[in-house]
C-alpha atoms as a PDB file:
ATOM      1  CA  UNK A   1       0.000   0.000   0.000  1.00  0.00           C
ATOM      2  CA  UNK A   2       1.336   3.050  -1.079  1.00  0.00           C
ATOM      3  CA  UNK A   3       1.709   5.795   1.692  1.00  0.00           C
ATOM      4  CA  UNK A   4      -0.203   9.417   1.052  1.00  0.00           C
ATOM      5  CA  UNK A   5       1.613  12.628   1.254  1.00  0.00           C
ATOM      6  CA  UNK A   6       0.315  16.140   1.341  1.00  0.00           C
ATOM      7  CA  UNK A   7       1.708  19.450   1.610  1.00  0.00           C
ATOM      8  CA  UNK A   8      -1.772  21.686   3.111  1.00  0.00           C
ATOM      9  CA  UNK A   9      -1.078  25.003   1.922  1.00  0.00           C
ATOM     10  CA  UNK A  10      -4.246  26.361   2.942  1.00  0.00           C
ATOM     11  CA  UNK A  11      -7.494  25.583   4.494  1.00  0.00           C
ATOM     12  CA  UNK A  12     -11.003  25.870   3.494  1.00  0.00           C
ATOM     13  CA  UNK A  13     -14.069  25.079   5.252  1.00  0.00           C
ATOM     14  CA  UNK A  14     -17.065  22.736   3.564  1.00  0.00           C
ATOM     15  CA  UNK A  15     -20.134  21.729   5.179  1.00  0.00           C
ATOM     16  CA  UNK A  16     -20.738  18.021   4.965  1.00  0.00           C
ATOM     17  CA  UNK A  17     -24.528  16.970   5.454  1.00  0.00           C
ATOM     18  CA  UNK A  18     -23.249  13.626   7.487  1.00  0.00           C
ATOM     19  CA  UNK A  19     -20.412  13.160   9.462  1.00  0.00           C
ATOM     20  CA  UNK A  20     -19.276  10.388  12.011  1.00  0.00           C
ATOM     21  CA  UNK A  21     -16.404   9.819  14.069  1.00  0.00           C
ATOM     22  CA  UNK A  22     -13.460   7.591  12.767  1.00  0.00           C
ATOM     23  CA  UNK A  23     -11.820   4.441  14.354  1.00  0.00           C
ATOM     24  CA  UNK A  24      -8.796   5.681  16.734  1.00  0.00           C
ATOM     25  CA  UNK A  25      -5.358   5.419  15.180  1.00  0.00           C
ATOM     26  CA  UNK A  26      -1.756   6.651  16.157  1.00  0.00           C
ATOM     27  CA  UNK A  27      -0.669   9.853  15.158  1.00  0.00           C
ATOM     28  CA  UNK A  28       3.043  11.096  15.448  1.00  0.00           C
ATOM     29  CA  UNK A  29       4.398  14.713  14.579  1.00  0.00           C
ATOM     30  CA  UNK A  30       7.792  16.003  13.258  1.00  0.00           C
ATOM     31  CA  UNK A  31       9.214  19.319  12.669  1.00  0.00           C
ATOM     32  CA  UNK A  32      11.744  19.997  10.426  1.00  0.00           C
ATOM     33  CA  UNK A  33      13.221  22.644   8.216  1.00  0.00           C
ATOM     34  CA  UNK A  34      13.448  22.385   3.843  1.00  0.00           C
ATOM     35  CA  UNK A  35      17.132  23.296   2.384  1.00  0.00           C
ATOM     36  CA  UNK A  36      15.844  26.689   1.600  1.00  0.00           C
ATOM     37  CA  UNK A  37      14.886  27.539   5.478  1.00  0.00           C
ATOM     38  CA  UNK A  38      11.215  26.747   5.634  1.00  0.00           C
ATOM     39  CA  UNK A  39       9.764  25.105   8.497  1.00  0.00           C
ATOM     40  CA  UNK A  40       6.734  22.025   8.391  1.00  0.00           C
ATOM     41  CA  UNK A  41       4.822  19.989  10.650  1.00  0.00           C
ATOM     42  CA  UNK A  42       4.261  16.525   9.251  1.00  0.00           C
ATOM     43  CA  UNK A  43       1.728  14.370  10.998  1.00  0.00           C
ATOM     44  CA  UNK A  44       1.559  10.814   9.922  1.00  0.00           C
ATOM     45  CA  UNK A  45      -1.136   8.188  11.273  1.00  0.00           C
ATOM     46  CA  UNK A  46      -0.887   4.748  11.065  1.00  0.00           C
ATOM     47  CA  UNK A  47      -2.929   1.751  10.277  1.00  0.00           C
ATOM     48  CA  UNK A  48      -5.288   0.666  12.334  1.00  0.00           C
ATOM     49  CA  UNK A  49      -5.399  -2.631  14.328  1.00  0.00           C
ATOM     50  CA  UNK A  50      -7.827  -4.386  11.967  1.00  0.00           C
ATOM     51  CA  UNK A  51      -5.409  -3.515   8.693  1.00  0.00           C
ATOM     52  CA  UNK A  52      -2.980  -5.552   6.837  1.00  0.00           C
ATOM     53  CA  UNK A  53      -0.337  -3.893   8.074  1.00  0.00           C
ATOM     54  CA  UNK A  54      -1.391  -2.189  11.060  1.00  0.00           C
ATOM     55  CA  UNK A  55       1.893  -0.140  12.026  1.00  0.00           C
ATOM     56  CA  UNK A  56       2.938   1.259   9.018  1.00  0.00           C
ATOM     57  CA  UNK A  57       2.414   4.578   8.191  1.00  0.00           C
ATOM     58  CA  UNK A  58      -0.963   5.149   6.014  1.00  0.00           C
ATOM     59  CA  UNK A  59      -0.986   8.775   5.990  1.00  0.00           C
ATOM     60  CA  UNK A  60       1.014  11.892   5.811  1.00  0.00           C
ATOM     61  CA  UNK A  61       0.341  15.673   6.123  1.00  0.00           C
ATOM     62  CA  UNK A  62       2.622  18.293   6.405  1.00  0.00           C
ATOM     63  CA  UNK A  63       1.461  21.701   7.090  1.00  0.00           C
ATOM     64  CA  UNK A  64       3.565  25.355   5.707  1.00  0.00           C
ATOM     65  CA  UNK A  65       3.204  28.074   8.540  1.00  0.00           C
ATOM     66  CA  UNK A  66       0.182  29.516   6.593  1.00  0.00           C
ATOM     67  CA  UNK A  67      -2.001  26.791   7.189  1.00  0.00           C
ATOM     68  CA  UNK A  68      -1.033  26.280  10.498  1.00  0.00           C
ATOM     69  CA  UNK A  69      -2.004  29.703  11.154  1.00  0.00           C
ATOM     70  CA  UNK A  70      -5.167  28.795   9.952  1.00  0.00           C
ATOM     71  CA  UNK A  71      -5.472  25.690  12.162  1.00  0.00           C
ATOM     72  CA  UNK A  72      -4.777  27.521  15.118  1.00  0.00           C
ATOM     73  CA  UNK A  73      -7.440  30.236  14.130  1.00  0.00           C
ATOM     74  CA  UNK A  74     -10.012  27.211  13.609  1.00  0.00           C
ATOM     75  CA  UNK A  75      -8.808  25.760  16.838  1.00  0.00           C
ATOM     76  CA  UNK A  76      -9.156  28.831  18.962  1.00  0.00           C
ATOM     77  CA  UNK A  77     -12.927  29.756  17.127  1.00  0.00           C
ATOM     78  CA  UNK A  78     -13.983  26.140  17.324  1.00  0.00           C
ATOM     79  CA  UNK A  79     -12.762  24.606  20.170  1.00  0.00           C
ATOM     80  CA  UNK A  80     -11.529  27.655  22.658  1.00  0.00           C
ATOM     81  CA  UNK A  81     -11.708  25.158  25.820  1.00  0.00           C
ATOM     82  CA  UNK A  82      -8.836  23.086  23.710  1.00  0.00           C
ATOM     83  CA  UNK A  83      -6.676  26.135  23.157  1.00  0.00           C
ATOM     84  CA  UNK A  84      -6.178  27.103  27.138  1.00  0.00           C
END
């Protein structure tokens, strides 16, 4: 299975008629800095325990500073008791 990678640049709400929560997975972060200077956060989840492989990595995000900026914004409007 071939692991996803995305660079999130920006975000942009959209309002989804039906929504549920997901199964739980594990989620680990890095930080690190491109050869030109720029800094990312990657998150990358793994499988869960009921997949093939359950430990390796299924997805990966990384976010620029714009679109963390963003997140934080969405985090502090949408879930203020989180952002204490």
């Amino acid at each position: 299975m071939e692991v996803l990678m995305a660079l999130v640049k920006s975000l942009k709400a959209l309002h989804k008629d039906r929504c549920s929560p997901h199964g739980p997975v594990e989620c680990t972060f890095t930080v690190f800095t491109d050869d030109a200077g720029t800094k990312y956060l990657q998150l990358d989840t793994y499988g869960s325990a009921t997949r093939q492989i359950p430990d390796k990595v299924s997805q990966s995000l990384q976010f620029s500073g714009e679109s963390l900026r963003q997140l934080r914004d969405l985090i502090e409007r949408e879930f203020p008791r989180a952002s204490r």
